[in-house]
Every structure is written in C-alpha cells, then in structure tokens.
Protein backbone atom coordinates (compact mmCIF):
# COMPACT_ATOMS: atom_id res chain seq x y z
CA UNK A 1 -18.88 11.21 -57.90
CA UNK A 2 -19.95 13.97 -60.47
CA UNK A 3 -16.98 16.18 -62.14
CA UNK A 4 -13.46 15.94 -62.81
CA UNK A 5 -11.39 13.75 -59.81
CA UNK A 6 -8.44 15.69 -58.95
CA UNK A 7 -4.99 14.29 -60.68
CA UNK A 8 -2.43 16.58 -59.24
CA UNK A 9 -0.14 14.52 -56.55
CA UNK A 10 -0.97 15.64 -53.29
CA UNK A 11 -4.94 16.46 -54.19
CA UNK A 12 -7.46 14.61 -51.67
CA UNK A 13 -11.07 13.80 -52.29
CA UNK A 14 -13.65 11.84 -50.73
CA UNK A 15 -15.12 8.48 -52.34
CA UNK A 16 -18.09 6.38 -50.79
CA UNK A 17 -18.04 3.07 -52.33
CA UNK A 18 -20.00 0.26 -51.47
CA UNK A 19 -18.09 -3.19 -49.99
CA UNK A 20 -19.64 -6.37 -49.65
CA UNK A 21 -22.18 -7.97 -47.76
CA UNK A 22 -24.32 -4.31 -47.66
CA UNK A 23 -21.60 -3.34 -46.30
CA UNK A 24 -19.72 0.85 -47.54
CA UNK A 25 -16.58 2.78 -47.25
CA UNK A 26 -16.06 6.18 -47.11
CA UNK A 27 -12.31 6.57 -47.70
CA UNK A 28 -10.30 9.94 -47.51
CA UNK A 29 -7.97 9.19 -51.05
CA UNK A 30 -5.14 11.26 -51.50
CA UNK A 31 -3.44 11.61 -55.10
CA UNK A 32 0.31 10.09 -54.95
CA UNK A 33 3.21 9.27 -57.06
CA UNK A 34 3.30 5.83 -55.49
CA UNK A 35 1.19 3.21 -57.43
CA UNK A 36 0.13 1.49 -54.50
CA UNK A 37 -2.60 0.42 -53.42
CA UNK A 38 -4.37 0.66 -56.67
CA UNK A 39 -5.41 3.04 -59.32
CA UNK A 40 -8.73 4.84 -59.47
CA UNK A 41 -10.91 3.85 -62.71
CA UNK A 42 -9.06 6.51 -65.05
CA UNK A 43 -5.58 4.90 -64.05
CA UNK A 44 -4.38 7.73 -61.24
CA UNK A 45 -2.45 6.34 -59.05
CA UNK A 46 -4.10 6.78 -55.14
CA UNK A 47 -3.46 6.09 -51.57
CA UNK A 48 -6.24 5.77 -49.25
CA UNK A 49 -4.99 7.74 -46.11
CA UNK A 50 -8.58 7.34 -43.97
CA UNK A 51 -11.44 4.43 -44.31
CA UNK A 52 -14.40 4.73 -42.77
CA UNK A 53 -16.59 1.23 -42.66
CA UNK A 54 -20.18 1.05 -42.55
CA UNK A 55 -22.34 -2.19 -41.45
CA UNK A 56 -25.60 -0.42 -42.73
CA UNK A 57 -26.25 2.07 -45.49
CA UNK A 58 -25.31 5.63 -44.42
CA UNK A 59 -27.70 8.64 -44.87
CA UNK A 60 -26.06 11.72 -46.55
CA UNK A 61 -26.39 13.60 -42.85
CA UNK A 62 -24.03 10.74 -41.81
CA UNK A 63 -21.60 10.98 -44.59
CA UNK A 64 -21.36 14.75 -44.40
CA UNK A 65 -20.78 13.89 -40.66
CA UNK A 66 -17.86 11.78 -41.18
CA UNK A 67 -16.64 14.08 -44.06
CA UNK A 68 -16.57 16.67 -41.22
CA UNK A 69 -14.65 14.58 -38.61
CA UNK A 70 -11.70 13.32 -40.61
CA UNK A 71 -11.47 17.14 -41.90
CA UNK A 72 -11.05 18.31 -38.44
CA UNK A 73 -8.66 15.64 -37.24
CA UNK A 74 -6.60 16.67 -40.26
CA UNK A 75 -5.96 20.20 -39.03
C-alpha cells in the first residue's frame, strides 16, 4: 500500500495481504486504542473489523468489488 497508513484511532483502510498456501485476505482494518490483535509494521495498534479470504489470486476488478460491498454493508 503506497502513502501514509492512517494513525488516528478510529481511521479504516483496506489491506490485501497474501496468506498461505496461494491463498489472500482482504481485511477492512480499523485504527484502535486496543493493542489487539496485532500491530501493523510501523507499530499502530489495529483491529481487523472485516476479512475477506481468497482460495485463488484476486484480479483488481474483484478487489475493488469487495472494497465496494463491505463499504455498502457499512452504511
């Protein structure tokens, strides 16, 4: 992901990250106070609040797609 991730709590942003066995997640992260479940790589703390799995390698139509859906079932 290009840029500045956002660090204010309450910020959300999207990360696709591979998993194993060819296997990727595209997971809805939003900024928290709460150290749990993990940190991001510069040490923010994060809470995934929607995961997306893939068995095969998405196309960018497909992760804009998904992108799209969790948006609108967050409204």
């Amino acid at each position: 992901m290009a840029g500045t991730l956002p660090s204010t709590p309450g910020s959300v942003y999207v990360r696709f990250r591979p998993g194993n066995k060819k296997s990727y997640y595209l997971d809805l992260v939003c900024v928290s106070g709460d150290p749990w479940p993990g940190k991001d790589h510069v040490g923010k703390p994060l809470a995934v609040v929607h995961r997306v799995h893939f068995s095969v390698t998405p196309t960018p139509a497909a992760k804009r797609a998904v992108v799209r859906a969790i948006g609108a079932s967050l409204k």
